[in-house]
N, C-alpha and C. Protein backbone atom coordinates (compact mmCIF):
# COMPACT_ATOMS: atom_id res chain seq x y z
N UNK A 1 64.99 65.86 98.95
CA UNK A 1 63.55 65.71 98.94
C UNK A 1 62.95 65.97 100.31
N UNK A 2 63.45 65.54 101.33
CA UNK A 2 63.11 65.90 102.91
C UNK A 2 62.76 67.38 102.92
N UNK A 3 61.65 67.66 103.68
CA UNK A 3 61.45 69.18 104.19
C UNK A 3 61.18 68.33 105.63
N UNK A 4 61.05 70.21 106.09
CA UNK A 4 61.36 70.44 107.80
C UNK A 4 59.92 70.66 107.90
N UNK A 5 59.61 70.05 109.17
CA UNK A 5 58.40 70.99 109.75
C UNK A 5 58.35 72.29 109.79
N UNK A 6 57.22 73.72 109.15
CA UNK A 6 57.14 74.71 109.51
C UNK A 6 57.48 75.69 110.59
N UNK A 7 57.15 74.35 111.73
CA UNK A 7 57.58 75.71 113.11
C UNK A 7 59.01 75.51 113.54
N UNK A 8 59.85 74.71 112.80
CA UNK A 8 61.45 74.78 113.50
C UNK A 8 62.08 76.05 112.94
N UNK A 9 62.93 77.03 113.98
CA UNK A 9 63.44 78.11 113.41
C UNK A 9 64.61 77.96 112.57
N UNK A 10 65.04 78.55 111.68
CA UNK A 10 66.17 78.48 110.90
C UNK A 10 67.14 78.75 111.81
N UNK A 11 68.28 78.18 111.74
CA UNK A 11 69.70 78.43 112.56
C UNK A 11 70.72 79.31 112.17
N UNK A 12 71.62 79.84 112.56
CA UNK A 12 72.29 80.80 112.27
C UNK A 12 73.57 80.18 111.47
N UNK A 13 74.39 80.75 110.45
CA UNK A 13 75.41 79.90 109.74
C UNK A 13 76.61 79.70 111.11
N UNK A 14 77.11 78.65 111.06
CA UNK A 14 78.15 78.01 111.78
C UNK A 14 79.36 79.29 111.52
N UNK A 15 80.67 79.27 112.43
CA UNK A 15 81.39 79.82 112.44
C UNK A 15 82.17 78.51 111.66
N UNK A 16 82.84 78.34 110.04
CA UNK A 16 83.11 77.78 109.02
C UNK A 16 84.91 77.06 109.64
N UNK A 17 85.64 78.65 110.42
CA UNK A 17 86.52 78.04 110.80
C UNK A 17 86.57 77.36 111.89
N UNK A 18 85.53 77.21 112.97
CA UNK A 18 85.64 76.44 113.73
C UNK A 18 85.12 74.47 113.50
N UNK A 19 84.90 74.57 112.05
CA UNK A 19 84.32 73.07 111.40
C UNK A 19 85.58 72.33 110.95
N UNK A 20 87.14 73.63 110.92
CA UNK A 20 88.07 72.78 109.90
C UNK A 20 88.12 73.08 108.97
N UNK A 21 86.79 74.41 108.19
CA UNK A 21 87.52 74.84 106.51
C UNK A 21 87.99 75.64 106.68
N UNK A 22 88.63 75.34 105.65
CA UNK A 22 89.67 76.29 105.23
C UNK A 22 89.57 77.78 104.22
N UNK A 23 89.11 78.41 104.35
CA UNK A 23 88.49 79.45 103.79
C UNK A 23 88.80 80.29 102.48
N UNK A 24 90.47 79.47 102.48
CA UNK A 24 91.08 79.70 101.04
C UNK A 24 91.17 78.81 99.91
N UNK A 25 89.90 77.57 100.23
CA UNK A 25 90.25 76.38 99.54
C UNK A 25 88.21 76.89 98.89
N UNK A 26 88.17 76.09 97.73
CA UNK A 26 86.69 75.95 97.06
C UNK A 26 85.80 75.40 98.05
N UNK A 27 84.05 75.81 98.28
CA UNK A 27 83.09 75.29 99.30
C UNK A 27 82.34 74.97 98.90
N UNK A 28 82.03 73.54 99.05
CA UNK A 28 80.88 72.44 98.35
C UNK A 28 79.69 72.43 99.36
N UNK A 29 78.63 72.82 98.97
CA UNK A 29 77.66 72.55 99.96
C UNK A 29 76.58 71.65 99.38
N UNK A 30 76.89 70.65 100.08
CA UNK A 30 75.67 69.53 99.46
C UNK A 30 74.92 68.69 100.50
N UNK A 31 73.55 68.76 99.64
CA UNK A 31 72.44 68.23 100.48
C UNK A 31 72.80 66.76 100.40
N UNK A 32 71.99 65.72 101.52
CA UNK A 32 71.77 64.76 101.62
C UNK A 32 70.45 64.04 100.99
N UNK A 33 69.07 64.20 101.06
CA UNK A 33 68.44 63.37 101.03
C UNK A 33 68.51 63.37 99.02
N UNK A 34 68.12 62.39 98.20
CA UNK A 34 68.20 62.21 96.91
C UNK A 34 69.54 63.02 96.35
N UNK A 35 70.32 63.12 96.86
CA UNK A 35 71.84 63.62 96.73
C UNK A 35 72.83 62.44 97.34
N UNK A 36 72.87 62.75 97.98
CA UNK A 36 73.63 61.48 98.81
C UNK A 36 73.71 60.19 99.16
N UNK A 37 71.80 60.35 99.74
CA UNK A 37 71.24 59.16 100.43
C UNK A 37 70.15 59.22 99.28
N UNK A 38 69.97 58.15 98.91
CA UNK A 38 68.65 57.39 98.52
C UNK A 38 67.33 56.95 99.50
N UNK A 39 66.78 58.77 100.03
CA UNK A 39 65.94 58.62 100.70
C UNK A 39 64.62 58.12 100.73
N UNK A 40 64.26 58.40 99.82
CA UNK A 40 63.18 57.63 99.40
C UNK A 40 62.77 56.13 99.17
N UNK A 41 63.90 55.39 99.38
CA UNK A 41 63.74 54.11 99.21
C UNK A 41 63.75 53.53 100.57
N UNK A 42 64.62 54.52 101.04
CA UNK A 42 64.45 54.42 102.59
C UNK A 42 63.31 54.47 103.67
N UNK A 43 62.56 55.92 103.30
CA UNK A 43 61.41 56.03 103.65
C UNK A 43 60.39 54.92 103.24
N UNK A 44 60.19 54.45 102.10
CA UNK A 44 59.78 53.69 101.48
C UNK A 44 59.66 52.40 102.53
N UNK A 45 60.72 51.51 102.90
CA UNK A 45 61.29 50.93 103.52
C UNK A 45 60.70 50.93 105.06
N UNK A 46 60.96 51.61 105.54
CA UNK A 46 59.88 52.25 106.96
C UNK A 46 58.58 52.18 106.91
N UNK A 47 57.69 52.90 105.51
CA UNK A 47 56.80 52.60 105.67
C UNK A 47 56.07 51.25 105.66
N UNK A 48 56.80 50.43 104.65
CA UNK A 48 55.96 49.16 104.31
C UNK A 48 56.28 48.69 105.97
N UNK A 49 57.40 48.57 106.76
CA UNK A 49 57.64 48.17 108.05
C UNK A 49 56.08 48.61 108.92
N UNK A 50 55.11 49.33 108.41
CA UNK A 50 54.20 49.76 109.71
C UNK A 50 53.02 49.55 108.76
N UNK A 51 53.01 49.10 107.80
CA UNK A 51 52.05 48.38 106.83
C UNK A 51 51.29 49.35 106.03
N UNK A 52 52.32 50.30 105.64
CA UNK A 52 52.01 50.93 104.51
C UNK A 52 52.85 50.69 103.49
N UNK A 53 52.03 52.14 102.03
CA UNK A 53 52.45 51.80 101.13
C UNK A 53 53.39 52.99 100.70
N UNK A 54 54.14 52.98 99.57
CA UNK A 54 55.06 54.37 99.08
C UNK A 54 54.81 54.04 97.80
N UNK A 55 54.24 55.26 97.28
CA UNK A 55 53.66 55.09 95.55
C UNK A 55 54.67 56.16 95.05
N UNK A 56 55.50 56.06 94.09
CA UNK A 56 56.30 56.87 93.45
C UNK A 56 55.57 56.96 92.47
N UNK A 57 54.89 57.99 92.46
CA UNK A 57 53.88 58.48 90.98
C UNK A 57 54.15 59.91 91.27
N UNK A 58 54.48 60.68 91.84
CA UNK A 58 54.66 62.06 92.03
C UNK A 58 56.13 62.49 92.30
N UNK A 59 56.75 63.71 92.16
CA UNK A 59 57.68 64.05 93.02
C UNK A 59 57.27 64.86 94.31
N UNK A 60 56.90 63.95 94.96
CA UNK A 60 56.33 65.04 96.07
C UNK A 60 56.62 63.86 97.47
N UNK A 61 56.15 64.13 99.04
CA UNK A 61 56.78 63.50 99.77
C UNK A 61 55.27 62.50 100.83
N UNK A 62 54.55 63.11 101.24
CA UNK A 62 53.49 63.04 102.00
C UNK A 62 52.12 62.35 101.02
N UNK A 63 52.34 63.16 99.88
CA UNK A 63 51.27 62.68 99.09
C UNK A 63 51.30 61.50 98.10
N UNK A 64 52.72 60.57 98.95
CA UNK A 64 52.55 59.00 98.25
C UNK A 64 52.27 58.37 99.23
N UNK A 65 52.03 58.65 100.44
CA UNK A 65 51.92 57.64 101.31
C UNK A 65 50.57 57.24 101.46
N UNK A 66 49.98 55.91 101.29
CA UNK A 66 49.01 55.54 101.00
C UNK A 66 48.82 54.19 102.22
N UNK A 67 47.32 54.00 102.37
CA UNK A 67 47.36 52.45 103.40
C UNK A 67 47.32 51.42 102.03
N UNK A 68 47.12 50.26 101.99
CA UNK A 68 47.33 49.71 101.02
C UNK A 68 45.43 49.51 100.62
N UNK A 69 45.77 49.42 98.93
CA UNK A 69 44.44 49.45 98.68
C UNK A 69 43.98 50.56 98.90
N UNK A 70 43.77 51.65 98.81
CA UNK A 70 43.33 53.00 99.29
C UNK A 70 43.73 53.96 98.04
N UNK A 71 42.65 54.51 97.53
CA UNK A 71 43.44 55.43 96.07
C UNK A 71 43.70 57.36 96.91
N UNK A 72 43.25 57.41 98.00
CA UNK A 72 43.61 58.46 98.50
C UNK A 72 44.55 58.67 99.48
N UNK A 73 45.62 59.42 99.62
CA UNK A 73 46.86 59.21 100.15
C UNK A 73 46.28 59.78 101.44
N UNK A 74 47.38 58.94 102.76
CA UNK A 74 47.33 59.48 103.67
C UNK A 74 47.25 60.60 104.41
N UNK A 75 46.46 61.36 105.39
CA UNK A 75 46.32 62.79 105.30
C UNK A 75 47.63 63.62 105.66
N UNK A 76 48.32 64.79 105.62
CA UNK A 76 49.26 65.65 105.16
C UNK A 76 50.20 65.02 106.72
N UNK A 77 49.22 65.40 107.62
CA UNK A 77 49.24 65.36 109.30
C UNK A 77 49.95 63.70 109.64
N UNK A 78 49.18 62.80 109.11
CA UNK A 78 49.78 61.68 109.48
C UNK A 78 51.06 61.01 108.39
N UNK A 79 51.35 61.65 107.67
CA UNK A 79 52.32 61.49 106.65
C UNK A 79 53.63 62.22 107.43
N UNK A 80 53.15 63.47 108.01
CA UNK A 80 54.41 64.30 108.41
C UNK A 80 54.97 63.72 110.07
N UNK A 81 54.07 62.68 110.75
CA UNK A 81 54.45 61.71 111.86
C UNK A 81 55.33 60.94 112.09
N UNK A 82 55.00 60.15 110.41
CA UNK A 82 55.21 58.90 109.80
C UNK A 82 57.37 59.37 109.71
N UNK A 83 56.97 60.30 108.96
CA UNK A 83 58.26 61.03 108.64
C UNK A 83 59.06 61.47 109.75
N UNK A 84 58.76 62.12 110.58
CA UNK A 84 59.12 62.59 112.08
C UNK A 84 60.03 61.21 112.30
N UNK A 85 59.11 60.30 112.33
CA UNK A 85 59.72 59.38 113.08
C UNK A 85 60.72 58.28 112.31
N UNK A 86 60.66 58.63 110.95
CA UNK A 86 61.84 57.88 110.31
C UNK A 86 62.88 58.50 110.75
N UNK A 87 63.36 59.88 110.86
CA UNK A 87 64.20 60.27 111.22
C UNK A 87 64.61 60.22 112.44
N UNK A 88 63.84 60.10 113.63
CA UNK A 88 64.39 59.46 114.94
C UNK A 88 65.17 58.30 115.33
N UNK A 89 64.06 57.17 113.80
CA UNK A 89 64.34 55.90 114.17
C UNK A 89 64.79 55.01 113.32
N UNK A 90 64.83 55.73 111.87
CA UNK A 90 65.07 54.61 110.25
C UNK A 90 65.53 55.45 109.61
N UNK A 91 66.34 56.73 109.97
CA UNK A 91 66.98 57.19 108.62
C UNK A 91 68.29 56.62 108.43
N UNK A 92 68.72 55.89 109.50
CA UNK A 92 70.35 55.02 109.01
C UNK A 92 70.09 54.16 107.96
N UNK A 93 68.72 53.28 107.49
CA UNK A 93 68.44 52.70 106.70
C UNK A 93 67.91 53.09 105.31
N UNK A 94 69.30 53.43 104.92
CA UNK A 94 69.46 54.27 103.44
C UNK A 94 70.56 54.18 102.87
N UNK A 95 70.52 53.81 101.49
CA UNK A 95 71.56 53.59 100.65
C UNK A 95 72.38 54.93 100.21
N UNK A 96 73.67 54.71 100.19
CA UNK A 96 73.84 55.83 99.47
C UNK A 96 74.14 56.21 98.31
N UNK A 97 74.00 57.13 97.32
CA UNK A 97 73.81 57.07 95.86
C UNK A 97 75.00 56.91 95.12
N UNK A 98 74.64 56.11 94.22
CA UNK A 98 76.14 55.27 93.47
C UNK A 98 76.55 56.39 93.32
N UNK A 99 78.25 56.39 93.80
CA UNK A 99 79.43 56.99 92.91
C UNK A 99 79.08 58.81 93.81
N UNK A 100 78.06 58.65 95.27
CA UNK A 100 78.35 59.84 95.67
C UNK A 100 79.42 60.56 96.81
N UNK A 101 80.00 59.33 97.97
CA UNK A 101 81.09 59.06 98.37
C UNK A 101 82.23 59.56 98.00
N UNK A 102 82.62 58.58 96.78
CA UNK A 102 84.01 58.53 95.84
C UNK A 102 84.10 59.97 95.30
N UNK A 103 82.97 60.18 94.76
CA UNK A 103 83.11 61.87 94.03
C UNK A 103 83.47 62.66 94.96
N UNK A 104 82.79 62.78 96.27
CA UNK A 104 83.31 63.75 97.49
C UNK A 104 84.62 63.47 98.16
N UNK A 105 85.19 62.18 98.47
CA UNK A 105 86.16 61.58 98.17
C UNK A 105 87.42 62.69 97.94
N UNK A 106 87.09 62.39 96.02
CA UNK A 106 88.32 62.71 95.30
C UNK A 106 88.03 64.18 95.63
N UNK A 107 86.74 65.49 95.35
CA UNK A 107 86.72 66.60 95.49
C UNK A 107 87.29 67.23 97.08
N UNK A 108 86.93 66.13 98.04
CA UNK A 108 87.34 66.72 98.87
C UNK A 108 89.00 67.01 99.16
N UNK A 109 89.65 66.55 98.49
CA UNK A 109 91.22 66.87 98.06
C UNK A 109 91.56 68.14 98.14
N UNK A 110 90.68 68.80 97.46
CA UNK A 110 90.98 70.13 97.68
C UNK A 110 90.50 71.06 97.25
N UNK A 111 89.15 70.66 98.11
CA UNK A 111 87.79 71.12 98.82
C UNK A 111 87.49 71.38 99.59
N UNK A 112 86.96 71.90 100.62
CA UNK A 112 86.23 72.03 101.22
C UNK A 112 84.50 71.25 101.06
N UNK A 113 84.20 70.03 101.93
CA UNK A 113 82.62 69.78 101.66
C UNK A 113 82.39 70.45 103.22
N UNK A 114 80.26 70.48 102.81
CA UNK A 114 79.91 70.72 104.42
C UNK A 114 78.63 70.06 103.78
N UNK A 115 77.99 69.33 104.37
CA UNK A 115 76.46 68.62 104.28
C UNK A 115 75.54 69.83 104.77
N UNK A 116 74.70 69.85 103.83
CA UNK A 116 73.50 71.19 104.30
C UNK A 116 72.19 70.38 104.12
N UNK A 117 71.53 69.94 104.89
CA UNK A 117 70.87 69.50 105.00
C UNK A 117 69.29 70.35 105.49
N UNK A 118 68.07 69.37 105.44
CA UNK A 118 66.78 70.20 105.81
C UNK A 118 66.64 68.85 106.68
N UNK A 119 66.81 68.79 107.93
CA UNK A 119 66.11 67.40 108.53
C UNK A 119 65.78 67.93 109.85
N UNK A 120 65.06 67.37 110.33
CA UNK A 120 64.86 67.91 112.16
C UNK A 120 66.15 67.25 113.03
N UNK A 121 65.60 68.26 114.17
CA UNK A 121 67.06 68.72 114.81
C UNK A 121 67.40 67.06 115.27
N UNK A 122 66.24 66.75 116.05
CA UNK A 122 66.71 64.91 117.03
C UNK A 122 67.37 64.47 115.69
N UNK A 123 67.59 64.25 114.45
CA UNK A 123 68.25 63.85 113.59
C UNK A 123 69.50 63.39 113.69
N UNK A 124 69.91 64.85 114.45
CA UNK A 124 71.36 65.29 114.00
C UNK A 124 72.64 64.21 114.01
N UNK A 125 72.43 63.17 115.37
CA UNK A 125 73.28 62.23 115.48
C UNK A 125 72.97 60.96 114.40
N UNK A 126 72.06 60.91 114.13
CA UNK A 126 71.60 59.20 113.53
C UNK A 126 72.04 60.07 111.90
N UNK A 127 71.96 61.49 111.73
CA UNK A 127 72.33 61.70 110.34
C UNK A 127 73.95 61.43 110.18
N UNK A 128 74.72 62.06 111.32
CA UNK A 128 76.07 62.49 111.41
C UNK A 128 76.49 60.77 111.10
N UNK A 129 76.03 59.48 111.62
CA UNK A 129 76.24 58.27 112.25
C UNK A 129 76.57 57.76 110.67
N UNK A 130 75.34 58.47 109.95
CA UNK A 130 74.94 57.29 108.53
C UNK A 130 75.95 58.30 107.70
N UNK A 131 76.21 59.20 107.60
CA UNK A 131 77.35 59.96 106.80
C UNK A 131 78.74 59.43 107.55
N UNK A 132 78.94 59.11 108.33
CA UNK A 132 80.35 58.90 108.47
C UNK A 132 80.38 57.07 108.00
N UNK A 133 79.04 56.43 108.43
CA UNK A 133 79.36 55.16 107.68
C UNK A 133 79.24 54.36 106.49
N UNK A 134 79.15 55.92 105.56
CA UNK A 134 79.49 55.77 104.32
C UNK A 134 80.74 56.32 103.70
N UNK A 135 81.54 56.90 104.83
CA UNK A 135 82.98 57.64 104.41
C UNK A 135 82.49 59.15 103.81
N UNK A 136 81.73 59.82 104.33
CA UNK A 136 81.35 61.18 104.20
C UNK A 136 81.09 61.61 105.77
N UNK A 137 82.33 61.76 106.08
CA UNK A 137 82.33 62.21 108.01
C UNK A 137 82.92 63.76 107.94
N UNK A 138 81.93 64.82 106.61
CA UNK A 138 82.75 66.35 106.55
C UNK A 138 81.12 66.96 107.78
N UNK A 139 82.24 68.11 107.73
CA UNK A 139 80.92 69.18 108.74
C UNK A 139 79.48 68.91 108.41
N UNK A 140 78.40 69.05 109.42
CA UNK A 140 77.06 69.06 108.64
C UNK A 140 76.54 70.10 109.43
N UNK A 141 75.71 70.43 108.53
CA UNK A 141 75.00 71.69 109.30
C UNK A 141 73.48 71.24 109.09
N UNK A 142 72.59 71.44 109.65
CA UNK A 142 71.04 71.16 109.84
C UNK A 142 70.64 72.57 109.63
N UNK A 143 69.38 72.52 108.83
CA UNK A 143 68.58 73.59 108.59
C UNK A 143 67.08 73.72 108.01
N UNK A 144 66.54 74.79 108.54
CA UNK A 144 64.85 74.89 108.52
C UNK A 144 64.38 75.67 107.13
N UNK A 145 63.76 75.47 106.66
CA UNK A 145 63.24 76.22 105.78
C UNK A 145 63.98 76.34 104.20
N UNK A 146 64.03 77.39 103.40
CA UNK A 146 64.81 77.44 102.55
C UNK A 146 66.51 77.67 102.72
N UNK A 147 67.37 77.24 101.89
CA UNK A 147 68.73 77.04 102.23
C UNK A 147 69.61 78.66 101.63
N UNK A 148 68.87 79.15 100.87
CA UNK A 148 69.51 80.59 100.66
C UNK A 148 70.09 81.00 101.88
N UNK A 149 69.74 81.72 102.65
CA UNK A 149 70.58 82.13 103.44
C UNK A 149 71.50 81.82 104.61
N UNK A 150 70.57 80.15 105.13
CA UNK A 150 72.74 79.54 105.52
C UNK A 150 73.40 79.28 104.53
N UNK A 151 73.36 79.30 103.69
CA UNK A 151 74.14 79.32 102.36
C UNK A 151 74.80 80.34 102.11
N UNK A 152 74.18 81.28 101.90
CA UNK A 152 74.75 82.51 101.64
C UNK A 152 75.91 82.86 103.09
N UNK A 153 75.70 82.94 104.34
CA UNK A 153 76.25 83.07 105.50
C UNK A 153 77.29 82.01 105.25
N UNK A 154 77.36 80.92 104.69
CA UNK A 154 78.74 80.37 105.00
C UNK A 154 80.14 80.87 103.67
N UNK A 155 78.99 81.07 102.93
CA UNK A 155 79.78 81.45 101.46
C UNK A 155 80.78 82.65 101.93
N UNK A 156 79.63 83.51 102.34
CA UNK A 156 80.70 84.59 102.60
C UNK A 156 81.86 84.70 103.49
N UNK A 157 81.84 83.11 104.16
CA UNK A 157 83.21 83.02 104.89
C UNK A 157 84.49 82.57 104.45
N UNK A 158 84.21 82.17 102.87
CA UNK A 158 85.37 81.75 101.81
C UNK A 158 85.84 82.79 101.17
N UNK A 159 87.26 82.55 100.72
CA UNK A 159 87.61 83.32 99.55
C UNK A 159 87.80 82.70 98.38
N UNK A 160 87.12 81.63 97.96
CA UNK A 160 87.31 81.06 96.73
C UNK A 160 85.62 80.56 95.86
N UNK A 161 86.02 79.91 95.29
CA UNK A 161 84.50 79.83 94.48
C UNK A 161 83.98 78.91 95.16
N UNK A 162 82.65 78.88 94.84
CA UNK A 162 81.32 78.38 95.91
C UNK A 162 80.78 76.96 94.60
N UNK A 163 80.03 76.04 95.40
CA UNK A 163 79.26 75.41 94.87
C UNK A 163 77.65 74.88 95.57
N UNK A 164 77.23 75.15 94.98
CA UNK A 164 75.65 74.32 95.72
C UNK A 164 75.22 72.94 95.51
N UNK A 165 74.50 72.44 95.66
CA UNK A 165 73.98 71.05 95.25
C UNK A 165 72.75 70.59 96.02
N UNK A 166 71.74 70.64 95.05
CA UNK A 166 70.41 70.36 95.90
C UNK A 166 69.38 69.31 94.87
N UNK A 167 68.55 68.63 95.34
CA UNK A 167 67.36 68.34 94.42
C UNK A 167 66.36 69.12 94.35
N UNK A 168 66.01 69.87 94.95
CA UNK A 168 64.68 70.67 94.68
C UNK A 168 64.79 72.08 94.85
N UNK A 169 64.11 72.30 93.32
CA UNK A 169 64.41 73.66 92.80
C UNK A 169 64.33 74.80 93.56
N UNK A 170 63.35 74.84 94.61
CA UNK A 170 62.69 75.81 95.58
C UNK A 170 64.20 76.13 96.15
N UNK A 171 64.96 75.43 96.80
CA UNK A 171 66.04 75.44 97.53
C UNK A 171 67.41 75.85 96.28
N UNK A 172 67.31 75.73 95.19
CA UNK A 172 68.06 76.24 94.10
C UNK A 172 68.04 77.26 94.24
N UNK A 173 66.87 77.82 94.01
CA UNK A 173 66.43 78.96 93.68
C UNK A 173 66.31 79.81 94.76
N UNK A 174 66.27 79.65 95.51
CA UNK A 174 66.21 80.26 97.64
C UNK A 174 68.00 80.63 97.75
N UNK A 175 69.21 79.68 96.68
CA UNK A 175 70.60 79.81 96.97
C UNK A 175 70.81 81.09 95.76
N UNK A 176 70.33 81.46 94.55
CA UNK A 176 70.57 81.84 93.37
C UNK A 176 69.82 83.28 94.02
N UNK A 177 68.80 83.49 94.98
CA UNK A 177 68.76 84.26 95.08
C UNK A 177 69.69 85.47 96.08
N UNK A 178 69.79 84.19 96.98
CA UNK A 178 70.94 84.95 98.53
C UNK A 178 72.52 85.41 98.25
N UNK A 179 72.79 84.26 97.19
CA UNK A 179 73.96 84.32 96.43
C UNK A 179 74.25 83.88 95.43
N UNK A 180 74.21 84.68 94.28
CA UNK A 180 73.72 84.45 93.23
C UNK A 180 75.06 84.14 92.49
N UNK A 181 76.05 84.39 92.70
CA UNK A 181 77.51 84.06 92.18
C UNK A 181 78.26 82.62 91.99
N UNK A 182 77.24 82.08 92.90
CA UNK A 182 77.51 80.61 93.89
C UNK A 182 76.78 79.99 91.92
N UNK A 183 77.82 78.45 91.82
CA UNK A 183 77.34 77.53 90.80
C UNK A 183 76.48 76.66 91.52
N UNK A 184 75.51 76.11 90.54
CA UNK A 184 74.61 75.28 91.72
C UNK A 184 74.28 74.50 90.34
N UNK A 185 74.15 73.25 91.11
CA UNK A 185 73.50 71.76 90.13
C UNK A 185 72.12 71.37 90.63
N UNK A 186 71.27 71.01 90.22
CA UNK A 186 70.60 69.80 90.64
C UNK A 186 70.82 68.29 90.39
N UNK A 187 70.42 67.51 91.45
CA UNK A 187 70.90 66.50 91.10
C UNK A 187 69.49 65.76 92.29
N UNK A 188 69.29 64.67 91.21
CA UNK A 188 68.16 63.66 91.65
C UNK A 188 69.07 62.28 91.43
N UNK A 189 69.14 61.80 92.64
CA UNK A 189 70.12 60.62 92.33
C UNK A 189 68.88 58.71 92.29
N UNK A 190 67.48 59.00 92.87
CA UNK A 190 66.76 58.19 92.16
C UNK A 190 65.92 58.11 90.96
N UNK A 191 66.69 56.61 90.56
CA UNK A 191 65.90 56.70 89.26
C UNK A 191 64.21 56.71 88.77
N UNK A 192 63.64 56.73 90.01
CA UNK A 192 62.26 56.06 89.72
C UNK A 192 61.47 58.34 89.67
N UNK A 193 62.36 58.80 90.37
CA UNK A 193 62.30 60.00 90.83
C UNK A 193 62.83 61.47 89.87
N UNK A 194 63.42 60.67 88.67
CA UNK A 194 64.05 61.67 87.88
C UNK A 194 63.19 62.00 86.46
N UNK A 195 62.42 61.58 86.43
CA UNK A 195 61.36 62.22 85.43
C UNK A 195 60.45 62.23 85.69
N UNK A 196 60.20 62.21 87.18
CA UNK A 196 59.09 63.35 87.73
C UNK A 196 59.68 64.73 88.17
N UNK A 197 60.71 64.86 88.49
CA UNK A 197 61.25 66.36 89.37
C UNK A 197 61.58 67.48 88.53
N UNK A 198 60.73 68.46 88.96
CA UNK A 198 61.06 69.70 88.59
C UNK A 198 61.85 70.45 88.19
N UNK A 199 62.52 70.83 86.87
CA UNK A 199 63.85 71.11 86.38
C UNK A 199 63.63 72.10 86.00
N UNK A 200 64.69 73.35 86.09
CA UNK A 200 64.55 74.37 85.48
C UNK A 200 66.29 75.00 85.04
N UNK A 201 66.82 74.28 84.15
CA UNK A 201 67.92 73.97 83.57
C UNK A 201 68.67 75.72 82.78
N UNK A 202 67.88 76.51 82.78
CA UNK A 202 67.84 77.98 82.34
C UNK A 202 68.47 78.85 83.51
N UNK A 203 68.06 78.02 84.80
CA UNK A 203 68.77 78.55 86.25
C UNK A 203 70.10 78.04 86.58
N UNK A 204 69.22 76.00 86.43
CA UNK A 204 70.20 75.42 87.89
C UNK A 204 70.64 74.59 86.45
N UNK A 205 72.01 74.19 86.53
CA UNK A 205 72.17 73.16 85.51
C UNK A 205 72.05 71.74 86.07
N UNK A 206 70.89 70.91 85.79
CA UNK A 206 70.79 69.70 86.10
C UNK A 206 71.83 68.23 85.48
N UNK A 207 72.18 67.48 86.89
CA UNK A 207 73.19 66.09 86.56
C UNK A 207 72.52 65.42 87.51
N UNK A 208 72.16 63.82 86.86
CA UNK A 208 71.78 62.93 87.68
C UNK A 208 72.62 61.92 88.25
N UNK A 209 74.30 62.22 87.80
CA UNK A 209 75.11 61.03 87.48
C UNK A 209 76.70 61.56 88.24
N UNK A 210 76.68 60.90 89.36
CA UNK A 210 77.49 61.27 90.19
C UNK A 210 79.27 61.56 89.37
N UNK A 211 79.42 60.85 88.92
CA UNK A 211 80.37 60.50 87.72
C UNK A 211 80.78 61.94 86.80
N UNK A 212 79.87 62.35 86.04
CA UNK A 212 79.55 63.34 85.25
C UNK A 212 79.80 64.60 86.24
N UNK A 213 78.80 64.60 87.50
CA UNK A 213 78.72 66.02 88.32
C UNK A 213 80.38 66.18 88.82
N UNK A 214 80.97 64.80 89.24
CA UNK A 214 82.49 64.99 90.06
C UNK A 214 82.82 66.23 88.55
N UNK A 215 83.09 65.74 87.51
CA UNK A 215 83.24 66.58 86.35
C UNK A 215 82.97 68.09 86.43
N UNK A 216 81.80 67.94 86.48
CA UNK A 216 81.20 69.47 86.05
C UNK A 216 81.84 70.58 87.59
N UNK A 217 82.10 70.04 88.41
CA UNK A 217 82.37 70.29 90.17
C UNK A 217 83.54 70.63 89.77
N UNK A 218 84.55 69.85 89.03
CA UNK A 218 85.86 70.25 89.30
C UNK A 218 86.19 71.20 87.75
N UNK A 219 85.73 71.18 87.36
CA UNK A 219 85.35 72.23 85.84
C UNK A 219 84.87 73.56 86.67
N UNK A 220 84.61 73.48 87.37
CA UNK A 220 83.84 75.04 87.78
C UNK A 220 84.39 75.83 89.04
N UNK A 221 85.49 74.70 90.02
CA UNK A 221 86.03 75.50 90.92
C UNK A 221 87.16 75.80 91.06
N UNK A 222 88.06 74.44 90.44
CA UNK A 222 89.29 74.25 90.54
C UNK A 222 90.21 75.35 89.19
């Protein structure tokens, strides 16, 4: 669910063997925020801390943040601050989504994972901090904009089958286009958040259920 600010440049794909994969083994690339982490509850969490509110009536990110009592959400500008600075200072304070650990866990057996994330760069340590202290300490890569093409750039450094994993379709569909060979899921791992989000099941095949996806993951690479 996290987007990047507009003006950060996209980064170039990592050199794959210098992370530790293995290039002859399957490559899981999965996002963090409503994948992993239960960001939104998090954010959520931050805000009421500065005496706001988080209205889950939309799938959208800026346009729930509300002062309390107020039927018009906070403006775009001070929403994207608000956010800035969870990630400097409150993104360790996030759950992570039942049963998403254990699934990476067992896949990472003999897998390859790499975290592909959209977060700003000051992130990078307080993200790396809260993934390893949930027992998900694989490569992460940070990135701006749509994920098609570090996606595509790391894919092509495997010789085995690819996987994607994102919540939002834009970024599905940004991977289906760069590399279109690549299997890709969606997956919304909050519940308050999964019958609002955008599905387009004709593309991306949607799983909300960490349990089920370990399934469909090892059905499709192994």
């Amino acid at each position: 669910m996290a987007s990047v600010p507009p003006h950060l440049p996209p980064q170039r794909p990592p050199n794959l063997l210098d992370m530790g994969v293995d290039p002859a083994r399957p490559l899981l690339l999965v996002d963090v925020d409503e994948v992993l982490g239960l960001f939104m509850q998090g954010f959520g969490r931050f805000l009421e801390g500065r005496g706001l509110e988080f209205r889950v009536d939309r799938f959208a990110l800026f346009q729930n943040i509300y002062r309390p009592g107020e039927t018009q959400h906070l403006p775009v500008e001070e929403g994207r601050t608000h956010f800035d600075d969870f990630f400097r200072l409150g993104c360790g304070d996030m759950e992570p989504a039942p049963g998403g650990p254990e699934a990476l866990r067992a896949l990472s057996q003999r897998a390859n994972v790499v975290i592909l994330t959209n977060a700003p760069g000051p992130a990078r340590m307080a993200r790396a901090r809260w993934l390893g202290r949930h027992g998900m300490d694989y490569p992460l890569v940070l990135n701006a904009g749509p994920k098609g093409p570090m996606a595509a750039g790391m894919i092509r450094q495997v010789r085995a089958p690819a996987v994607f994993i994102d919540d939002l379709i834009s970024n599905l569909d940004s991977v289906a286009e760069s590399a279109p060979a690549v299997t890709r899921f969606q997956m919304v791992a909050d519940p308050r958040l999964q019958p609002l989000a955008p599905t387009a099941p004709e593309r991306h095949a949607r799983i909300d259920d960490w349990r089920t996806l370990h399934d469909a993951i090892e059905a499709a690479v192994f």
